[in-house]
C-alpha atoms as a PDB file:
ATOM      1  CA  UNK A   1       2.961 -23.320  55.585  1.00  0.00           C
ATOM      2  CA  UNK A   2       6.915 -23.800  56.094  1.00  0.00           C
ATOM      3  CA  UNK A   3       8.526 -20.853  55.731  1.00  0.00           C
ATOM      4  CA  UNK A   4      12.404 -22.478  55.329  1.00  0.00           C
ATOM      5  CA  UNK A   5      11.375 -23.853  52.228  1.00  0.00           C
ATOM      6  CA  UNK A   6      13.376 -22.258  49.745  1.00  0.00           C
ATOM      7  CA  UNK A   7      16.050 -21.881  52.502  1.00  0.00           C
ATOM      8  CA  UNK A   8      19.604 -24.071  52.139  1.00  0.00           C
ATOM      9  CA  UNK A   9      20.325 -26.547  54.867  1.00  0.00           C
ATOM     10  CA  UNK A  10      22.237 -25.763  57.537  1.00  0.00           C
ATOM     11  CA  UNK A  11      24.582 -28.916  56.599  1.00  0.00           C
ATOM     12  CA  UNK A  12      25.068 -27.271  53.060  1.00  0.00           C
ATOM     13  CA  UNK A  13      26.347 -23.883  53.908  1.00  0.00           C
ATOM     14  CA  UNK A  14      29.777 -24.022  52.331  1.00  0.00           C
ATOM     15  CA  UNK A  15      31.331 -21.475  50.296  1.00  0.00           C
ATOM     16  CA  UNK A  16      31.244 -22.723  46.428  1.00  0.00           C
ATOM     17  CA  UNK A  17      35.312 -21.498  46.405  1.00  0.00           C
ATOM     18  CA  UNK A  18      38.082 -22.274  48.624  1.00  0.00           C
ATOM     19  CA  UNK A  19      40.526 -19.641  49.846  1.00  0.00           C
ATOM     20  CA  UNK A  20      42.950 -21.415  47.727  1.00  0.00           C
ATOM     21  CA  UNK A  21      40.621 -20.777  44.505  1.00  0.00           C
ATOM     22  CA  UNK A  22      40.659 -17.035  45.652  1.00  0.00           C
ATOM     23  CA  UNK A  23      44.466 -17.330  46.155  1.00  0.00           C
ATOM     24  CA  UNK A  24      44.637 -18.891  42.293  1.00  0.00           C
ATOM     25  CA  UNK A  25      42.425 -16.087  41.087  1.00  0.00           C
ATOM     26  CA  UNK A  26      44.580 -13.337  42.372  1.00  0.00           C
ATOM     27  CA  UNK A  27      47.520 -15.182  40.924  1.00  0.00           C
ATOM     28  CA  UNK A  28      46.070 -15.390  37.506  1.00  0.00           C
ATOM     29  CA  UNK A  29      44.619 -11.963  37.095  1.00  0.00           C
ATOM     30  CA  UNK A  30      48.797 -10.668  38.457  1.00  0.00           C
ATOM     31  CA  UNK A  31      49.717 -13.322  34.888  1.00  0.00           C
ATOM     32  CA  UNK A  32      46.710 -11.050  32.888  1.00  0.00           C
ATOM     33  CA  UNK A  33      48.346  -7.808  34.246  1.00  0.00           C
ATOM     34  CA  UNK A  34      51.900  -8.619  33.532  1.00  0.00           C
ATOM     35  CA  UNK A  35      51.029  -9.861  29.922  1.00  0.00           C
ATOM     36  CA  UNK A  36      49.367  -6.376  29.393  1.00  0.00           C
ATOM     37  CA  UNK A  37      52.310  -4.434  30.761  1.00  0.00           C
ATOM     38  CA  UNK A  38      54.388  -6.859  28.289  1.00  0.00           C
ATOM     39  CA  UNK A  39      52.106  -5.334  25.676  1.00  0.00           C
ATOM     40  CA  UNK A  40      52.605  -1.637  26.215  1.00  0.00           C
ATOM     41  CA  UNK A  41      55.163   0.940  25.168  1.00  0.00           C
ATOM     42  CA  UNK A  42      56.453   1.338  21.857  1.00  0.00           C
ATOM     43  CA  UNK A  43      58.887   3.859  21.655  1.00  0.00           C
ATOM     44  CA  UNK A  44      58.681   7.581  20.959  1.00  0.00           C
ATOM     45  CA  UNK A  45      54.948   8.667  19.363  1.00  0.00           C
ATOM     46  CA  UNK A  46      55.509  11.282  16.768  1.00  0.00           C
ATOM     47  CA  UNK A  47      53.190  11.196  13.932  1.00  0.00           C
ATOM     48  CA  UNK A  48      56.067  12.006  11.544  1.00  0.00           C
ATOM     49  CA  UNK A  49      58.060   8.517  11.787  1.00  0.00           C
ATOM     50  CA  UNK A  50      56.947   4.587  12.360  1.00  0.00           C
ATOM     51  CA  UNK A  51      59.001   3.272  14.828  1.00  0.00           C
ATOM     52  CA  UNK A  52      59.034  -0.895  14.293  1.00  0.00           C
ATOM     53  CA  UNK A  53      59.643  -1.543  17.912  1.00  0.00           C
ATOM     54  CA  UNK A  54      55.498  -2.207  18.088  1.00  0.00           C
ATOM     55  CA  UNK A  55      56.695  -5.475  15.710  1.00  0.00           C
ATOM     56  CA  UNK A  56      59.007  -7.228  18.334  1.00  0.00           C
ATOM     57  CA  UNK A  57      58.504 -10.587  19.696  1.00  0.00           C
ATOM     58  CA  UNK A  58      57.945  -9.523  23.017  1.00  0.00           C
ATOM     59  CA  UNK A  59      54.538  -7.745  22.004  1.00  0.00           C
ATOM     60  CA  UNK A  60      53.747  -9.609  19.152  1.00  0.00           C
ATOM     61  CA  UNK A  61      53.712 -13.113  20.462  1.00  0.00           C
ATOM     62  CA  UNK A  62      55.160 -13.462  24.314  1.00  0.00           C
ATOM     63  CA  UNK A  63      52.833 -10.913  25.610  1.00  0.00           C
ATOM     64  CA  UNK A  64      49.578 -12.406  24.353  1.00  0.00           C
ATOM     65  CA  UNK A  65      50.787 -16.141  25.340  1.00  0.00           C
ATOM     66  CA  UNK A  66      51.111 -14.593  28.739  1.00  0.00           C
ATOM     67  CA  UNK A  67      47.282 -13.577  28.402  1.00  0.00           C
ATOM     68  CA  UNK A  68      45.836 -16.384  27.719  1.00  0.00           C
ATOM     69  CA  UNK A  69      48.055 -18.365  30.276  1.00  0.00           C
ATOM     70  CA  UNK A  70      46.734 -15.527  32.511  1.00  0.00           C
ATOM     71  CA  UNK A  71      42.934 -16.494  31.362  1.00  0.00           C
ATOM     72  CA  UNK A  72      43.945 -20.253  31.739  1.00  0.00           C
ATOM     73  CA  UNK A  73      44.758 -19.963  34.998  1.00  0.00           C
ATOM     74  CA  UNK A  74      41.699 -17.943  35.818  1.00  0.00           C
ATOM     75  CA  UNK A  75      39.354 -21.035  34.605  1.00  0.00           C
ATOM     76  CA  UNK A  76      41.080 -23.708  36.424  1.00  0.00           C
ATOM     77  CA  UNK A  77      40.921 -21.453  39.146  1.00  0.00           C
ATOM     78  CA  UNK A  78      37.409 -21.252  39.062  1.00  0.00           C
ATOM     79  CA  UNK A  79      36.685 -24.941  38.490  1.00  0.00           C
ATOM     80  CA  UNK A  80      39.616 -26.736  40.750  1.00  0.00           C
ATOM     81  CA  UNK A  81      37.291 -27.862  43.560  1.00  0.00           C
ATOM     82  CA  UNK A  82      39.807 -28.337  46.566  1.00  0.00           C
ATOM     83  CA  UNK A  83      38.168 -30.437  49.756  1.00  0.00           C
ATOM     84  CA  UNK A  84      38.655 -28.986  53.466  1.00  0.00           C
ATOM     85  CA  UNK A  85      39.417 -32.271  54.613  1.00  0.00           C
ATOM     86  CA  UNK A  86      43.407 -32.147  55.203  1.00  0.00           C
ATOM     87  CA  UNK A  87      45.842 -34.481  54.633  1.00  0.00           C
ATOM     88  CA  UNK A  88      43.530 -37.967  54.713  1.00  0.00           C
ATOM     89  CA  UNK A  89      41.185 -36.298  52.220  1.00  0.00           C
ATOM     90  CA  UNK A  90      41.506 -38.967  49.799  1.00  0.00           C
ATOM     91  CA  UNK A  91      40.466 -41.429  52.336  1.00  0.00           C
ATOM     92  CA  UNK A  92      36.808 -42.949  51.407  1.00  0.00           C
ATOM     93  CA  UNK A  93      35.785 -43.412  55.097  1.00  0.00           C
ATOM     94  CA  UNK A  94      37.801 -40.218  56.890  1.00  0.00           C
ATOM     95  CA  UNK A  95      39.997 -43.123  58.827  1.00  0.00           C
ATOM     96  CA  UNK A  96      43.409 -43.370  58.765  1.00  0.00           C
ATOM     97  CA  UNK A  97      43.834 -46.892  56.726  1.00  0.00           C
ATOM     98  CA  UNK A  98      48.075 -47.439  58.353  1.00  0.00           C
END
């Protein structure tokens, strides 16, 4: 009985994302963050008056635009597939057609 056969070839060992998908990632989830601290504050908290500042454009509808772009930029992270190749990557055969 072959014991390597559930294994993966040793010809398909790559890593499903690039270091530029990692790179993209960290980038998007700095977009989330920002759009969260775009979110917060409010003014002073006493339970005795309503301050409208929670109302403003910047928390109302920048902030969560700045989410999603965050989230956005998460999923194309994700499913950009970038090739190793180089430069001549969109070459068919790998040969430099000048």
């Amino acid at each position: 009985m072959d014991m390597k056969r559930g294994s993966v070839e040793d010809g398909n060992k790559r890593m499903p994302l690039s270091t530029k998908n990692y790179y993209m990632m960290l980038a998007g989830v700095v977009v989330i963050v920002i759009g969260f601290i775009l979110m917060s504050g409010g003014g002073d908290h006493t339970a005795t008056e309503f301050d409208e500042s929670i109302f403003s454009f910047r928390r109302i509808t920048l902030a969560p635009i700045v989410v999603i772009a965050g989230f956005v930029l998460e999923i194309f992270a994700i499913m950009k597939r970038f090739d190793k190749g180089g430069e001549n990557s969109n070459d068919v055969d790998g040969k430099d057609n000048k």
